[in-house]
N, C-alpha and C. Protein backbone atom coordinates (compact mmCIF):
# COMPACT_ATOMS: atom_id res chain seq x y z
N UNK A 1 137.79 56.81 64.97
CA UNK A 1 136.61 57.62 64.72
C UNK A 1 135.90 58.00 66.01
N UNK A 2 135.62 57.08 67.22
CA UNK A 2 135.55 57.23 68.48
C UNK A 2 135.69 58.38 69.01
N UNK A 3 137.34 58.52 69.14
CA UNK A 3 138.01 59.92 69.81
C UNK A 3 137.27 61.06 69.27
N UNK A 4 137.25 61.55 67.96
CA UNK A 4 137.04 62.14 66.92
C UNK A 4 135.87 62.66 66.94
N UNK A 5 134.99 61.59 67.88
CA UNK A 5 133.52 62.57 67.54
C UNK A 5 133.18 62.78 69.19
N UNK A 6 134.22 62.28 70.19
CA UNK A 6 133.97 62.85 71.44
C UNK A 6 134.68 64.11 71.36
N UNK A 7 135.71 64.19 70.40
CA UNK A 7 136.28 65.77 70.54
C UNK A 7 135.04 66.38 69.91
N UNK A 8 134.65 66.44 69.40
CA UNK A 8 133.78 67.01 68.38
C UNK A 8 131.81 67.90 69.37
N UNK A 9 131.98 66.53 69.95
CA UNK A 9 130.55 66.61 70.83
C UNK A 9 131.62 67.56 72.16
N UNK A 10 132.48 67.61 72.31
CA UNK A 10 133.02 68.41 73.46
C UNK A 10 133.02 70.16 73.30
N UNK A 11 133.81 69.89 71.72
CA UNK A 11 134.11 71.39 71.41
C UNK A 11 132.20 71.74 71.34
N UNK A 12 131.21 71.13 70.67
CA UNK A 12 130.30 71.22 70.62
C UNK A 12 129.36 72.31 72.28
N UNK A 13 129.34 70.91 72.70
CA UNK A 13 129.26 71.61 74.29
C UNK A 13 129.54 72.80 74.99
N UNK A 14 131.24 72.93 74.53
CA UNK A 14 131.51 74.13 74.71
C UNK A 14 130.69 75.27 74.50
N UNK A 15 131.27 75.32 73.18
CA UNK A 15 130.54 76.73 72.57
C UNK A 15 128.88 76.97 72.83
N UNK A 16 127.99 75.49 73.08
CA UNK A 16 127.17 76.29 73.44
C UNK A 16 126.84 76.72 74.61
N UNK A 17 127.78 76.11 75.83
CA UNK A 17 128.16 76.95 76.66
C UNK A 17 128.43 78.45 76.66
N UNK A 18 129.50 78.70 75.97
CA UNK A 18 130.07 79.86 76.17
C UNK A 18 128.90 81.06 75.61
N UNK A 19 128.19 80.38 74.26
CA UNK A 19 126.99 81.07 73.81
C UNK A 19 125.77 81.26 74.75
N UNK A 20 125.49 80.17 75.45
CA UNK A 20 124.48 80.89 76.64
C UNK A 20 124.77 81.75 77.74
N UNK A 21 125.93 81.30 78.54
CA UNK A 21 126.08 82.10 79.65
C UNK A 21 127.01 83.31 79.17
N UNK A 22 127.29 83.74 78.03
CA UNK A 22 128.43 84.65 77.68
C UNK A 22 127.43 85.93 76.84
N UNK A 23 126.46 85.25 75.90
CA UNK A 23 125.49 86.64 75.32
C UNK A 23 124.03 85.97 75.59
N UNK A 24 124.04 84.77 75.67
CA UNK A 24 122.31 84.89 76.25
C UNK A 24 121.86 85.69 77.42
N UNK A 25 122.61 84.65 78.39
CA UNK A 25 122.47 85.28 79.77
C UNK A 25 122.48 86.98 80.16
N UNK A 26 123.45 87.34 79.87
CA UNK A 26 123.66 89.02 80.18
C UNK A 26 122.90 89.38 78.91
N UNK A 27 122.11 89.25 77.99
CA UNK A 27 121.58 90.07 77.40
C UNK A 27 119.89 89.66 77.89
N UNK A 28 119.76 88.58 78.50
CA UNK A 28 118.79 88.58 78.99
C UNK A 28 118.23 89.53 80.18
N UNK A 29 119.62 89.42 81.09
CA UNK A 29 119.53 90.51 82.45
C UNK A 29 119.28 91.49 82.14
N UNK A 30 119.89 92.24 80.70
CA UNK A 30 120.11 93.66 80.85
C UNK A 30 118.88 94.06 79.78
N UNK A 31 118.22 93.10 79.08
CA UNK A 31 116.72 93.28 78.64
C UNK A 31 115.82 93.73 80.18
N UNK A 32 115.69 92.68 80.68
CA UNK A 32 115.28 92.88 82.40
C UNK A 32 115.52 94.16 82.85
N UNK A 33 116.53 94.82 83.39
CA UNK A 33 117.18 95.72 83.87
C UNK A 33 116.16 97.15 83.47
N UNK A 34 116.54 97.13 81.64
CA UNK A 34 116.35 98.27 81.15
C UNK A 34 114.75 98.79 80.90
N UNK A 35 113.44 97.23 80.87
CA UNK A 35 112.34 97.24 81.14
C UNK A 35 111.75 97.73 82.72
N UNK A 36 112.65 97.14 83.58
CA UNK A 36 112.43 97.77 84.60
C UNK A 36 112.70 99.60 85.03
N UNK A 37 113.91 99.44 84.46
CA UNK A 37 113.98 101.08 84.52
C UNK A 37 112.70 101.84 83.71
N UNK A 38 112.49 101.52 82.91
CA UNK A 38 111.61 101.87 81.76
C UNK A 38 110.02 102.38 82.23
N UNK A 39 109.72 100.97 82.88
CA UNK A 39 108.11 101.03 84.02
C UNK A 39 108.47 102.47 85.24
N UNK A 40 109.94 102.05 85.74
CA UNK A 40 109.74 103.01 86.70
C UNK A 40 109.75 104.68 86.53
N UNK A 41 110.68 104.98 85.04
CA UNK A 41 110.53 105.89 84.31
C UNK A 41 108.66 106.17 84.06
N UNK A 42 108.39 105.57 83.84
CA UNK A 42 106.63 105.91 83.00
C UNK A 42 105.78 106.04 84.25
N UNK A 43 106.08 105.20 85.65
CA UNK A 43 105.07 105.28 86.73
C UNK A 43 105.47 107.10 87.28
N UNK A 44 106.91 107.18 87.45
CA UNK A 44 107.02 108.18 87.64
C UNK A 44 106.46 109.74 87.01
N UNK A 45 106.53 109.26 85.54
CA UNK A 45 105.59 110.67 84.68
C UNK A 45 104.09 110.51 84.78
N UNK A 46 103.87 109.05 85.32
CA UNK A 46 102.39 109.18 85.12
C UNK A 46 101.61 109.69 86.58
N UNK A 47 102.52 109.68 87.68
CA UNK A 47 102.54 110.59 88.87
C UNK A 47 102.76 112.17 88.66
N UNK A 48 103.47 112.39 88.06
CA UNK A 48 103.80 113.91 87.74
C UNK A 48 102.46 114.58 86.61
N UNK A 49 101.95 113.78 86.06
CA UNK A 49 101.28 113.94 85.62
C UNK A 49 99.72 114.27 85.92
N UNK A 50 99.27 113.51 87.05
CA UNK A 50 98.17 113.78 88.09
C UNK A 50 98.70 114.68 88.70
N UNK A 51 99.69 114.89 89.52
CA UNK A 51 100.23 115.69 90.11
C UNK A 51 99.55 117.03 89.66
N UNK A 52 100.21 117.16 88.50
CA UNK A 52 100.19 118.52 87.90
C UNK A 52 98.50 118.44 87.56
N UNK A 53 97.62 117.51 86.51
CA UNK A 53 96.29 118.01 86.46
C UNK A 53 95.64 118.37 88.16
N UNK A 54 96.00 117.66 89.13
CA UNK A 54 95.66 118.05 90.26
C UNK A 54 95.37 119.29 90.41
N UNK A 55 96.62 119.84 90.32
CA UNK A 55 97.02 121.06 90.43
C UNK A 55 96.48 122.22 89.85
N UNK A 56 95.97 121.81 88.66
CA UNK A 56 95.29 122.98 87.50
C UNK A 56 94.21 122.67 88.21
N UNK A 57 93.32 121.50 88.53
CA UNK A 57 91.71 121.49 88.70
C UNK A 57 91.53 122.45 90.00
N UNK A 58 92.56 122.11 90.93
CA UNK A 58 92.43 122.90 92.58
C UNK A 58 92.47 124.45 91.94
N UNK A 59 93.31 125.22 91.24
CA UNK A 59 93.26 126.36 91.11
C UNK A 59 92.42 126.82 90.47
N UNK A 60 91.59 126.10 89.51
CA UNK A 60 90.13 126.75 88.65
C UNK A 60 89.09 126.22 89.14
N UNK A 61 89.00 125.73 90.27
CA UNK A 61 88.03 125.56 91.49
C UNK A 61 87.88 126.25 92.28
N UNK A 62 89.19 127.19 92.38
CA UNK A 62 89.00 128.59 93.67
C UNK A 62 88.02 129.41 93.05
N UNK A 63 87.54 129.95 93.78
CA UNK A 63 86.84 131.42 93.87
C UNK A 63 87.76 132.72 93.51
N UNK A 64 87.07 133.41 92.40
CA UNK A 64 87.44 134.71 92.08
C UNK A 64 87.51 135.67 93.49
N UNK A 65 88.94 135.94 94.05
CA UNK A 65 88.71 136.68 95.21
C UNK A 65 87.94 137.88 94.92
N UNK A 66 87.15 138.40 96.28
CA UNK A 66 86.52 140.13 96.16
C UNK A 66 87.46 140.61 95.23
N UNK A 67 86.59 142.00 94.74
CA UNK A 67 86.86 143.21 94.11
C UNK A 67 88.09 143.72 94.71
N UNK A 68 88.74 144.30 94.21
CA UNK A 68 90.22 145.09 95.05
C UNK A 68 89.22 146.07 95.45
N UNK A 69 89.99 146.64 96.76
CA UNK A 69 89.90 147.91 97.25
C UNK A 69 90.13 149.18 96.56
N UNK A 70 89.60 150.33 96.62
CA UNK A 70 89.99 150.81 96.04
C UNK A 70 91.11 151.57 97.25
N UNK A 71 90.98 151.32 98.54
CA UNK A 71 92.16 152.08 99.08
C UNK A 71 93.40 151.61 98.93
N UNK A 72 93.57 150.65 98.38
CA UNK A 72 94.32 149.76 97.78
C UNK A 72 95.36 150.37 96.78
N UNK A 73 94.77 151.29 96.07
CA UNK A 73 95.58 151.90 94.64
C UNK A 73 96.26 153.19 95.19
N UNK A 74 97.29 153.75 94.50
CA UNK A 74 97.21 155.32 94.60
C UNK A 74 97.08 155.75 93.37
N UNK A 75 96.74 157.11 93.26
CA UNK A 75 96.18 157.85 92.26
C UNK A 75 97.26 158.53 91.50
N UNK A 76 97.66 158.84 90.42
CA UNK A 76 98.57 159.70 90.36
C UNK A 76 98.26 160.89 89.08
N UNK A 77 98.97 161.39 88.71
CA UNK A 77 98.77 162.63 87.95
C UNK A 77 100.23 162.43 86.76
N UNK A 78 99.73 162.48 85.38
CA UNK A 78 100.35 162.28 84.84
C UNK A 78 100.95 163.77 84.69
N UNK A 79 102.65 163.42 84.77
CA UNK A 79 103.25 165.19 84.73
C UNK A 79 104.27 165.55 83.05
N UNK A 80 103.43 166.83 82.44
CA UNK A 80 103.90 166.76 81.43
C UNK A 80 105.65 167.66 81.29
């Protein structure tokens, strides 16, 4: 009975070996991995994002340039 339950506590061992470092482990990393990509995905839109309101506030902050010239235009004549 001895032998029997050291095989037993071995195969035991094993597998939960093979169960941690075989799908714990790498599914732990690649949880990691894909959160990280994830933050750097969102910091990045949330830059593009100021970016761009930046961008709208600077241009409806300019000044309406002067009036056009009128030497500016040419005149023409509509020909029937």
């Amino acid at each position: 009975m001895g032998l029997i339950r050291v095989i037993l506590e071995l195969l035991v061992f094993y597998l939960v070996y093979k169960l941690i470092f075989d799908f714990i482990v790498p599914v732990y990393k690649t949880t990691k991995q894909v959160n990280k990509q994830m933050g750097d995905i969102q910091s990045k839109m949330n830059e593009h994002m100021k970016q761009h309101q930046n961008n709208q506030f600077s241009s409806e902050s300019k000044e309406p340039s002067a009036k056009p010239n009128k030497e500016d235009y040419i005149e023409f004549e509509e020909v029937k």
